[in-house]
N, C-alpha and C. Protein backbone atom coordinates (compact mmCIF):
# COMPACT_ATOMS: atom_id res chain seq x y z
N UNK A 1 -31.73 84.38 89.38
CA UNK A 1 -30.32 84.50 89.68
C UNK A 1 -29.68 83.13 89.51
N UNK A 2 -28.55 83.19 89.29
CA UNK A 2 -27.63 81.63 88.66
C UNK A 2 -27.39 81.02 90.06
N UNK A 3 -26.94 79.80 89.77
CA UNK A 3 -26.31 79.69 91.09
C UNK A 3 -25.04 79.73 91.20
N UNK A 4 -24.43 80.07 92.49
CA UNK A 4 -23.25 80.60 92.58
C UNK A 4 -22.96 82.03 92.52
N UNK A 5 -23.89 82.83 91.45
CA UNK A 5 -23.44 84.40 91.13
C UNK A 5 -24.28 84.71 92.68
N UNK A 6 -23.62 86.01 93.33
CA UNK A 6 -23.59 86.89 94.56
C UNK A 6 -25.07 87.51 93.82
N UNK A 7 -25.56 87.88 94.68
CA UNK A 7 -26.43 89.09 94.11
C UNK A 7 -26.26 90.60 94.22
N UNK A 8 -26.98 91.19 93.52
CA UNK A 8 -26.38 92.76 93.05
C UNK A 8 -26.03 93.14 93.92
N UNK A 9 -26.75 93.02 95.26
CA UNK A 9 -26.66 94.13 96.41
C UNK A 9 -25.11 93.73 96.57
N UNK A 10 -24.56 92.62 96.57
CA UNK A 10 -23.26 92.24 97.55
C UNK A 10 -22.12 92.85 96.73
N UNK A 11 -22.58 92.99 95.34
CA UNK A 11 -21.39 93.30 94.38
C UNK A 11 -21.40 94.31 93.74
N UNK A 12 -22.67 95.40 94.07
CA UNK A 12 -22.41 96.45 93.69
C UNK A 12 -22.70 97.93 94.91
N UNK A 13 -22.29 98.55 94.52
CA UNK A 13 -22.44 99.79 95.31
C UNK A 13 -23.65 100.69 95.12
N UNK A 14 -24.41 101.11 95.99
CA UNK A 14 -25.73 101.58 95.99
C UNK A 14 -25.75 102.92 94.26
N UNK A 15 -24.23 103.56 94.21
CA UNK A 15 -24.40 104.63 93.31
C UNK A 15 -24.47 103.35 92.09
N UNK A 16 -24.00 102.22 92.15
CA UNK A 16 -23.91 101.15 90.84
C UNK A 16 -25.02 100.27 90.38
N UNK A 17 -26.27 100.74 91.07
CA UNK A 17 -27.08 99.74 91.26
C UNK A 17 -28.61 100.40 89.76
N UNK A 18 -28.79 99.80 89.68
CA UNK A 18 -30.09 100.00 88.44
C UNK A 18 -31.27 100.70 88.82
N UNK A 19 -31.65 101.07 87.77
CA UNK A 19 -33.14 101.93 88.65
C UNK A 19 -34.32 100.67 89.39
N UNK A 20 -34.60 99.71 88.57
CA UNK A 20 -34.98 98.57 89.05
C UNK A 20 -34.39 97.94 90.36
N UNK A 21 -33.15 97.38 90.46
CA UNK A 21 -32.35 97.42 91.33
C UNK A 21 -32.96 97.86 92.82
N UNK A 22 -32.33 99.38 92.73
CA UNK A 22 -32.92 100.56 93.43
C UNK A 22 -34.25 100.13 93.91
N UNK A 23 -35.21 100.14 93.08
CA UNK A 23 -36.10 99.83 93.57
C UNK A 23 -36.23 98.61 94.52
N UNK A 24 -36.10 97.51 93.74
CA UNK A 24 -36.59 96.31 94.71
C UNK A 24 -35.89 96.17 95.90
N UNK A 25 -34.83 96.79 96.56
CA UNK A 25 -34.40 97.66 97.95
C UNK A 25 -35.48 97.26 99.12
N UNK A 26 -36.52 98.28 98.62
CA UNK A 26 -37.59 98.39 99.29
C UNK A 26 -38.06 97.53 99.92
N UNK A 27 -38.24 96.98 101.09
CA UNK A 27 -39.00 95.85 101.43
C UNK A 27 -40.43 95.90 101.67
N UNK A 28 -40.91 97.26 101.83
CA UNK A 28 -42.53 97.60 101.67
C UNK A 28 -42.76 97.26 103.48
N UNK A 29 -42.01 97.56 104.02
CA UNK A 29 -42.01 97.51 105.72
C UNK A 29 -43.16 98.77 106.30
N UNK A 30 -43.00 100.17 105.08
CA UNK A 30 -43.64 101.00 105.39
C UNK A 30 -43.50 102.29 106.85
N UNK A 31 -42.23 101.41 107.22
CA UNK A 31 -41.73 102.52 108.59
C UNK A 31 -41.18 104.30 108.28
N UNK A 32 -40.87 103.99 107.03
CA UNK A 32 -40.14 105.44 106.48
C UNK A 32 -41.80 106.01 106.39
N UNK A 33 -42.79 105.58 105.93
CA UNK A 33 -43.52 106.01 106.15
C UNK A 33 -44.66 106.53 106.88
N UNK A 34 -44.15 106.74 108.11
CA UNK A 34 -44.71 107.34 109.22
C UNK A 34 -45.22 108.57 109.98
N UNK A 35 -45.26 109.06 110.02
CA UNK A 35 -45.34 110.61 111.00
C UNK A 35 -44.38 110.94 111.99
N UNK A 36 -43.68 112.28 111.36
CA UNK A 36 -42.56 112.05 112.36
C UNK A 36 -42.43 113.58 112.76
N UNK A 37 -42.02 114.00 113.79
CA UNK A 37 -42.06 115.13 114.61
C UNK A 37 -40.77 115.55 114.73
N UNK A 38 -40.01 116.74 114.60
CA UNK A 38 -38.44 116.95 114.85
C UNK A 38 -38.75 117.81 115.79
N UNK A 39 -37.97 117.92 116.79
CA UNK A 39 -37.43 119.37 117.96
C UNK A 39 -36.61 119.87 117.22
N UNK A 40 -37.00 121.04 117.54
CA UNK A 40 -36.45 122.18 116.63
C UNK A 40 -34.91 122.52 117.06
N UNK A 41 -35.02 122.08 118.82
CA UNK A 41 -33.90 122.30 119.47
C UNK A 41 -32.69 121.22 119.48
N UNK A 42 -33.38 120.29 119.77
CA UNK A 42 -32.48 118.71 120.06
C UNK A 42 -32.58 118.22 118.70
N UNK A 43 -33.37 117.91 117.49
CA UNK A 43 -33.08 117.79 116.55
C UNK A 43 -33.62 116.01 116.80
N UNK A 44 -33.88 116.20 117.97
CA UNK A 44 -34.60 114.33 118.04
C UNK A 44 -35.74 113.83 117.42
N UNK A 45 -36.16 112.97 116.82
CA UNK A 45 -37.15 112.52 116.18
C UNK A 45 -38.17 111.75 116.74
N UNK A 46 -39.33 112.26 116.71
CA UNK A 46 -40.40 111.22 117.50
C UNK A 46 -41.04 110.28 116.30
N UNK A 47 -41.38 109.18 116.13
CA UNK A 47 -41.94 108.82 114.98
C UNK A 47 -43.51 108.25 116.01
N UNK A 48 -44.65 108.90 115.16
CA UNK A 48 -45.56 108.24 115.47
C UNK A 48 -46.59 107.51 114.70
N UNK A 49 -47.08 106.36 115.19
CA UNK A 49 -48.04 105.47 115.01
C UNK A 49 -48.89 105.64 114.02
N UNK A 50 -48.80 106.24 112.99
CA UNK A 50 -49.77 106.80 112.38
C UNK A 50 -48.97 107.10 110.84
N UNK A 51 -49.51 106.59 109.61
CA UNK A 51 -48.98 106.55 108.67
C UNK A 51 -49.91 107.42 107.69
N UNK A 52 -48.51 107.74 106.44
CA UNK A 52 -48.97 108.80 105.44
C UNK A 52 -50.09 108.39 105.30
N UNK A 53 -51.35 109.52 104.75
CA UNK A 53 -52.35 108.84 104.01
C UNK A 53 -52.62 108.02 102.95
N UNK A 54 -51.40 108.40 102.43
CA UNK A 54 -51.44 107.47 100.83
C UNK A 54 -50.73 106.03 101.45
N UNK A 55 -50.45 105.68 102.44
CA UNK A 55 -49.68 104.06 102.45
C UNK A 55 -50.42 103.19 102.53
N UNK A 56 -50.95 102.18 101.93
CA UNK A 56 -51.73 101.19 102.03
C UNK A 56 -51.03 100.31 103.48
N UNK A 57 -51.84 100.62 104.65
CA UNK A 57 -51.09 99.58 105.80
C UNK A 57 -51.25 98.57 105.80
N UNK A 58 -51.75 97.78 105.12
CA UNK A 58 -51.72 96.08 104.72
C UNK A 58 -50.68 95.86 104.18
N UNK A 59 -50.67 96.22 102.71
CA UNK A 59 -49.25 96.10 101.89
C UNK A 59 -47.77 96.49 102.12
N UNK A 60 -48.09 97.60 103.08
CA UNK A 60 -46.32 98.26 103.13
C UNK A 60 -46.29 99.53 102.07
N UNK A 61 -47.12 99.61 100.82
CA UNK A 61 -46.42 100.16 99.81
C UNK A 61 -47.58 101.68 99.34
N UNK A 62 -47.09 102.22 98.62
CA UNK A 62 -47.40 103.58 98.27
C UNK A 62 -48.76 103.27 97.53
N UNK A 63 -50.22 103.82 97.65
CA UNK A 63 -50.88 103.63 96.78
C UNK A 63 -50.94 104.75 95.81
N UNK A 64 -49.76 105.83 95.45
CA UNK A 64 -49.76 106.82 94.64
C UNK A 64 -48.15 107.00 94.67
N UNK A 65 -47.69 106.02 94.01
CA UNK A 65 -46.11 105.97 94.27
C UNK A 65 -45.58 106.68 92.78
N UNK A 66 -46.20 106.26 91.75
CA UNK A 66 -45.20 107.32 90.86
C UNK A 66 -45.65 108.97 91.06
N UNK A 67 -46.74 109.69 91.75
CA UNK A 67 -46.63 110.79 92.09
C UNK A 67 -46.77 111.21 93.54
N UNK A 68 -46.15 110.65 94.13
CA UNK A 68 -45.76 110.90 96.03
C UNK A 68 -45.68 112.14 96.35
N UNK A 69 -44.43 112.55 95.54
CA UNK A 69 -43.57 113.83 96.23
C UNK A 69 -44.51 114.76 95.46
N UNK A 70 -45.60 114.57 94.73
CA UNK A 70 -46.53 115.62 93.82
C UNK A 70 -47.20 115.50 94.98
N UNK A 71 -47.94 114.53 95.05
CA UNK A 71 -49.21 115.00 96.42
C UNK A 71 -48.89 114.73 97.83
N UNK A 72 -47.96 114.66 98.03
CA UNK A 72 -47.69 114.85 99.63
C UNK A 72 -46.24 115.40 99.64
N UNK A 73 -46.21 116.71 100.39
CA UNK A 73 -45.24 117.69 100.44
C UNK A 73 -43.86 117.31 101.11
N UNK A 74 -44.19 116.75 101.94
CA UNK A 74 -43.33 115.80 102.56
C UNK A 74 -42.61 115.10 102.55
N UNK A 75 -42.67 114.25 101.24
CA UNK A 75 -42.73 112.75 100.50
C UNK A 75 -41.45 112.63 100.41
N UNK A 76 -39.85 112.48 100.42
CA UNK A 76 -38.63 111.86 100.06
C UNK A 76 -38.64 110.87 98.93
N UNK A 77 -38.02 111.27 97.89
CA UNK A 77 -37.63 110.58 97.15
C UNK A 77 -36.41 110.06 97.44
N UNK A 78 -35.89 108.59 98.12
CA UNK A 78 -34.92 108.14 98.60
C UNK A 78 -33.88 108.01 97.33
N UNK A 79 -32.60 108.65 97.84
CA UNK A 79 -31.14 108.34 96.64
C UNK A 79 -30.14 108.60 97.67
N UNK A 80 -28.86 107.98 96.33
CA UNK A 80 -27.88 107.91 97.39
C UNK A 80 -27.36 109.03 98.38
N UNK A 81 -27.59 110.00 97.91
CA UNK A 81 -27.38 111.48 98.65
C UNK A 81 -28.33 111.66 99.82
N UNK A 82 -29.93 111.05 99.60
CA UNK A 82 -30.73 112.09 100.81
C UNK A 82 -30.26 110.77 102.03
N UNK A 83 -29.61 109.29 101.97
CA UNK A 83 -29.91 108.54 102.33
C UNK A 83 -28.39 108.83 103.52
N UNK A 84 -27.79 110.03 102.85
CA UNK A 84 -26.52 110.21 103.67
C UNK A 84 -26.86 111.03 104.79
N UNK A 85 -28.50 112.08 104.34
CA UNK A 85 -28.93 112.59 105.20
C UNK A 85 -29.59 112.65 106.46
N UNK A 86 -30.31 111.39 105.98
CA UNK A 86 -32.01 111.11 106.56
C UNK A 86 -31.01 110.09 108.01
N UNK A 87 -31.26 110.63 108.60
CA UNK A 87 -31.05 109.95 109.96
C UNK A 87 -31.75 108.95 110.73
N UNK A 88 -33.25 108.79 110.58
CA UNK A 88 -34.60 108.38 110.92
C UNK A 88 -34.83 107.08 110.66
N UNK A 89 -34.39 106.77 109.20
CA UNK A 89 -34.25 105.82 108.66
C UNK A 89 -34.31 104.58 109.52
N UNK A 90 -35.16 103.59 109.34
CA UNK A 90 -34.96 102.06 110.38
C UNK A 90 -33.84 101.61 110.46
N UNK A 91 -33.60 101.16 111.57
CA UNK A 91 -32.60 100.06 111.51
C UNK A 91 -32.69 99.21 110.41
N UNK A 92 -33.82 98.56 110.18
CA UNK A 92 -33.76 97.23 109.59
C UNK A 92 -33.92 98.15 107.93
N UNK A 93 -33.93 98.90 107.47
CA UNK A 93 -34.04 99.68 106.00
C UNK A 93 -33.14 99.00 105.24
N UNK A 94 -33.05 98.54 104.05
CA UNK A 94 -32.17 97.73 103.40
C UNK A 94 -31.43 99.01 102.73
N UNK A 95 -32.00 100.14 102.30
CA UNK A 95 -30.82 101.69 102.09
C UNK A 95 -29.78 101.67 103.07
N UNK A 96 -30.46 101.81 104.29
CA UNK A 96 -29.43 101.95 105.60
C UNK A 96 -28.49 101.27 105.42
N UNK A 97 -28.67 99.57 105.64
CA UNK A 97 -27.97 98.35 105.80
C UNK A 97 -26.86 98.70 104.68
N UNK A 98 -27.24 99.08 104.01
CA UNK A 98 -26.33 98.48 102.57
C UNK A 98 -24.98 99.72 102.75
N UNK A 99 -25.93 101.39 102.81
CA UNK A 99 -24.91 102.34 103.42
C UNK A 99 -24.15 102.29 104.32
N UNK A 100 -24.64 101.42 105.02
CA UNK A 100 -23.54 101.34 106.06
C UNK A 100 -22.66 99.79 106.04
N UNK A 101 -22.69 99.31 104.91
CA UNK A 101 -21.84 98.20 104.83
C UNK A 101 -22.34 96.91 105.33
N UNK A 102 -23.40 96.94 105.97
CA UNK A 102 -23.93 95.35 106.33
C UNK A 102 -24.87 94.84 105.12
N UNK A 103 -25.39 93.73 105.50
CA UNK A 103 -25.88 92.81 104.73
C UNK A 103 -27.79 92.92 105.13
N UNK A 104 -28.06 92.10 103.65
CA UNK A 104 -30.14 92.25 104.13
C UNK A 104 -29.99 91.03 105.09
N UNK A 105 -31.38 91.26 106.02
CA UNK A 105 -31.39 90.25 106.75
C UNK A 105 -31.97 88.86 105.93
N UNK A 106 -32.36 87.93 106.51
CA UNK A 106 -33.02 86.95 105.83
C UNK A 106 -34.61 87.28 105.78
N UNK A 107 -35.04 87.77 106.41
CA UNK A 107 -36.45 87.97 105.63
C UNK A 107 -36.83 88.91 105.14
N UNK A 108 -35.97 90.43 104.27
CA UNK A 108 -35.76 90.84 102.98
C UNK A 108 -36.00 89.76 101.87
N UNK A 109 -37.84 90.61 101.30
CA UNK A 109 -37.52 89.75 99.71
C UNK A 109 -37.01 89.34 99.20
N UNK A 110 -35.88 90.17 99.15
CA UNK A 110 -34.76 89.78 97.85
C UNK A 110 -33.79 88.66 98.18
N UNK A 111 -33.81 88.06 100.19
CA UNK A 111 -32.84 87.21 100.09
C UNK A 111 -34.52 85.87 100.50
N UNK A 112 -35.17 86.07 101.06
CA UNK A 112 -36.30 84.87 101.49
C UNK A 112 -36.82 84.85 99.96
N UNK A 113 -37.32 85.81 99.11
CA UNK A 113 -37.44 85.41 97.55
C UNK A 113 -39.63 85.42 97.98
N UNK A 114 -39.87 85.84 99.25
CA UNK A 114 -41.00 85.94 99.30
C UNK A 114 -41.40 87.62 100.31
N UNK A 115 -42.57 88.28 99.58
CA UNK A 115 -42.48 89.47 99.46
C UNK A 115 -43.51 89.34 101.23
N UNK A 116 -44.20 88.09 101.41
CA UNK A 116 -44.35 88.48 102.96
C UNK A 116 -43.53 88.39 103.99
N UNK A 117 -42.54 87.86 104.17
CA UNK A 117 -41.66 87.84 105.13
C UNK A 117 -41.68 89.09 105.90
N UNK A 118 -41.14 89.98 105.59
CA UNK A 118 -41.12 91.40 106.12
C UNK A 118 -42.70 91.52 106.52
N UNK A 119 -43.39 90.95 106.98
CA UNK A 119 -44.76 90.96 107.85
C UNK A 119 -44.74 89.85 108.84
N UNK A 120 -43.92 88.61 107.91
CA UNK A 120 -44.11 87.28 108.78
C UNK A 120 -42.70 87.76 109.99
N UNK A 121 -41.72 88.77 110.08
CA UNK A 121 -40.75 89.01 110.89
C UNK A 121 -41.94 89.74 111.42
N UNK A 122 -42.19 90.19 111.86
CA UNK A 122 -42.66 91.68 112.37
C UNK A 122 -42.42 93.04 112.27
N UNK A 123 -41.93 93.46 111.27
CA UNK A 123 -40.99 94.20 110.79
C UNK A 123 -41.69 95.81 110.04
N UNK A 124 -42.68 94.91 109.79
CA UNK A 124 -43.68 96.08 108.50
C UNK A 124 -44.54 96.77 109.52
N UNK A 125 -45.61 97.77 109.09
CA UNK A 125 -46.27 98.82 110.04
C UNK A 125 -47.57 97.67 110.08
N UNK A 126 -47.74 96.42 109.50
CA UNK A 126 -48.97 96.27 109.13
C UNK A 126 -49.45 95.64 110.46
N UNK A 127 -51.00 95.96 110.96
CA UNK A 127 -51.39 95.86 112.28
C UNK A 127 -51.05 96.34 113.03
N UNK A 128 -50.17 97.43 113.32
CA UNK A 128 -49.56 98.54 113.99
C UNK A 128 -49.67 99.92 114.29
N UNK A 129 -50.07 100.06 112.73
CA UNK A 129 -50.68 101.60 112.76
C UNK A 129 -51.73 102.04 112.49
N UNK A 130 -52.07 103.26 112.52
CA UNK A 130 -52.92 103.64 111.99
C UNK A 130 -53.09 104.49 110.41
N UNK A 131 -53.81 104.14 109.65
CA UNK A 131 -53.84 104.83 108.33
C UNK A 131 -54.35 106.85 108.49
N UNK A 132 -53.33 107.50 107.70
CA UNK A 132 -53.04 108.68 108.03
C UNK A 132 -54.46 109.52 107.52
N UNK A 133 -55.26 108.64 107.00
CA UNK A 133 -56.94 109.42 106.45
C UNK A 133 -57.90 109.45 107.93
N UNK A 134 -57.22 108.37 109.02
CA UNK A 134 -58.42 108.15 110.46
C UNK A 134 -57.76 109.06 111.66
N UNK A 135 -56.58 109.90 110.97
CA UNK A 135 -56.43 110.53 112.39
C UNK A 135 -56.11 112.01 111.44
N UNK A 136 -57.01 112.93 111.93
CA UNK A 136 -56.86 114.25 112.44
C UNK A 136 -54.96 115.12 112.09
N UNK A 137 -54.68 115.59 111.31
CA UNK A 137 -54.03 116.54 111.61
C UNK A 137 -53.55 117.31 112.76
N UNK A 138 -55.09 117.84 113.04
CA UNK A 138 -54.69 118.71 114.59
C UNK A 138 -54.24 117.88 115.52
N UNK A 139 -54.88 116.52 115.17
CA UNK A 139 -54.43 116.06 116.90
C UNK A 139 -53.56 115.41 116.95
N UNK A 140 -52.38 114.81 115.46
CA UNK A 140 -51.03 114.58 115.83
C UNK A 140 -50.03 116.18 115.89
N UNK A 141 -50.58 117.49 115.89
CA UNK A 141 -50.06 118.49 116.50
C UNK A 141 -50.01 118.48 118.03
N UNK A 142 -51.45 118.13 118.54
CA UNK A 142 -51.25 118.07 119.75
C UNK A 142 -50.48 117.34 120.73
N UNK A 143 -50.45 116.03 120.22
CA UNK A 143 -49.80 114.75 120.93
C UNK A 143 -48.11 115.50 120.50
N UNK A 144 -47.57 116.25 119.80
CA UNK A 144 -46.36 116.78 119.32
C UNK A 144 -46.31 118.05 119.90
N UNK A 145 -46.91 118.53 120.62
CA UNK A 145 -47.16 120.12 121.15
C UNK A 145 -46.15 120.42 121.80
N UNK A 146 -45.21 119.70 122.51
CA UNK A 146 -43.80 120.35 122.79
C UNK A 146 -42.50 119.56 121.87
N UNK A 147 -42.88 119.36 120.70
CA UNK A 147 -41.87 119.63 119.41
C UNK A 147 -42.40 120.37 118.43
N UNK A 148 -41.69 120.78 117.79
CA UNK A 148 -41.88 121.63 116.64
C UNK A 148 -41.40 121.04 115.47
N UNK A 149 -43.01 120.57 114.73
CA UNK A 149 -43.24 119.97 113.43
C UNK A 149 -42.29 120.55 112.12
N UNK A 150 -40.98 120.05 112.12
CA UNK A 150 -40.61 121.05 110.78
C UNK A 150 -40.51 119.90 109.39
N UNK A 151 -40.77 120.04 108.17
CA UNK A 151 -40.92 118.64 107.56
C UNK A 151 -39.30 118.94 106.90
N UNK A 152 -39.20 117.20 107.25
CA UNK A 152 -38.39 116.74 107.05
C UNK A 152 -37.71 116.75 106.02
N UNK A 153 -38.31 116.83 105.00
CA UNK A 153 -37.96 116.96 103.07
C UNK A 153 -37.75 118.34 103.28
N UNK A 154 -37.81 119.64 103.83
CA UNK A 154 -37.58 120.89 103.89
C UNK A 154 -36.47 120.45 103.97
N UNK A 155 -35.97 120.29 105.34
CA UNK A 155 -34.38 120.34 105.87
C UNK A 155 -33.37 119.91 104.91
N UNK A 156 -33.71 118.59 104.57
CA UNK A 156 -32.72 117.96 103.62
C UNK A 156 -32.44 118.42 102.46
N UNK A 157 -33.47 119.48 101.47
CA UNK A 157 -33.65 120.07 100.19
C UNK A 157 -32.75 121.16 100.95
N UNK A 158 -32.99 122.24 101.82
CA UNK A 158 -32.59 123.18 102.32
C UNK A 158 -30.47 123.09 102.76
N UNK A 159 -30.31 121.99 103.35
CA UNK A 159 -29.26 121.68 103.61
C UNK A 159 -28.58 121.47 102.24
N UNK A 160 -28.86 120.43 101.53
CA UNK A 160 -28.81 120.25 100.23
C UNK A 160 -28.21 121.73 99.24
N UNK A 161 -29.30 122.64 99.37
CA UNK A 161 -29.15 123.94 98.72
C UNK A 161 -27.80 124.91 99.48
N UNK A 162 -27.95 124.88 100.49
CA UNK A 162 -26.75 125.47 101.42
C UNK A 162 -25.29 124.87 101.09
N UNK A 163 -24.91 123.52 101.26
CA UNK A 163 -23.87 122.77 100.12
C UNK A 163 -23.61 123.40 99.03
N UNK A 164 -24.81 123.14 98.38
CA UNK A 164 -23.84 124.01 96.75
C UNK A 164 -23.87 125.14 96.77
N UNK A 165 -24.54 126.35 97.46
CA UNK A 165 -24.06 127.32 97.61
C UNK A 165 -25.44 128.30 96.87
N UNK A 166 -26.60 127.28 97.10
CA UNK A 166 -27.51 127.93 96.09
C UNK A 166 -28.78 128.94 97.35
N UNK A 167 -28.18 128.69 98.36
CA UNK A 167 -28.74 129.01 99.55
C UNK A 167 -28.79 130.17 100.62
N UNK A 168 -29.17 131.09 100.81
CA UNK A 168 -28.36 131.94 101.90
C UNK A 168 -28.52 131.57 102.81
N UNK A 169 -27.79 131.60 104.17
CA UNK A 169 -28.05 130.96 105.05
C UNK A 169 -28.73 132.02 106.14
N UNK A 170 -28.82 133.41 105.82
CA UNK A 170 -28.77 134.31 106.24
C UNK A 170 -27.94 134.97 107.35
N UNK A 171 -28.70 135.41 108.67
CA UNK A 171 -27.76 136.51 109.80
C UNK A 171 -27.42 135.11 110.83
């Protein structure tokens, strides 16, 4: 970057931004990638300790990232639309930040210019969680046994479909 020129994020708008761009967003924090539980009733989100199987918890980042949403059902492909949806989203998410008009913090890659920061803040899952291959299925049902697991990429595709009208909503 020159000096003096702003960088993309400040001068362009998330729909204006490059697929590259887009990408480097990401700070590889790894929190979107978590386990997360909805009440079916309250609609509240539990996020727990315990990450997709595919997230490398050292790195932050996808170890099957160009086919995610192929092998895990779940998976969100983040754009400007689901990002209007997804509620869950971190605070510190540089999607969030930017949707909602604030700025990256300083230890976002893209403004520290070094890709550990977002570990050296405390910020990333790394040392925090657990990798989603050492825990059991059943037994993040159980620890969730009075919410009701509905996945999350359903709702938003589903809502999504109801909008344009491609949906019934039924009785």
């Amino acid at each position: 970057m020159k000096t003096g020129t702003p960088p993309f994020w400040k001068t362009k708008s998330l729909e204006q931004m490059t697929p590259e761009e887009w990408e480097s967003l990401c700070d590889g924090c790894g929190n979107c990638c978590l386990e997360k539980f909805e009440d079916s009733e309250s609609g509240e989100i539990r996020v727990f300790p315990v990450a997709c199987e595919y997230l490398d918890v050292t790195t932050g980042r996808c170890m099957v990232y160009e086919a995610r949403t192929r092998v895990n059902s779940d998976c969100l492909s983040l754009t400007v639309e689901t990002i209007k949806e997804i509620h869950w989203l971190p605070e510190t998410c540089a999607y969030r930040l930017l949707a909602e008009g604030k700025d990256l913090p300083w230890w976002h890659p893209l403004v520290s210019g070094r890709s550990k920061t977002v570990h050296e803040a405390g910020i990333s899952v790394r040392d925090r969680v657990l990798p989603g291959s050492f825990v059991h299925p059943e037994d993040l049902r159980k620890k969730g046994r009075k919410k009701t697991r509905h996945s999350i990429k359903r709702r938003i595709v589903a809502r999504k479909r109801l909008k344009e009208g491609d949906l019934d909503p039924g009785p």
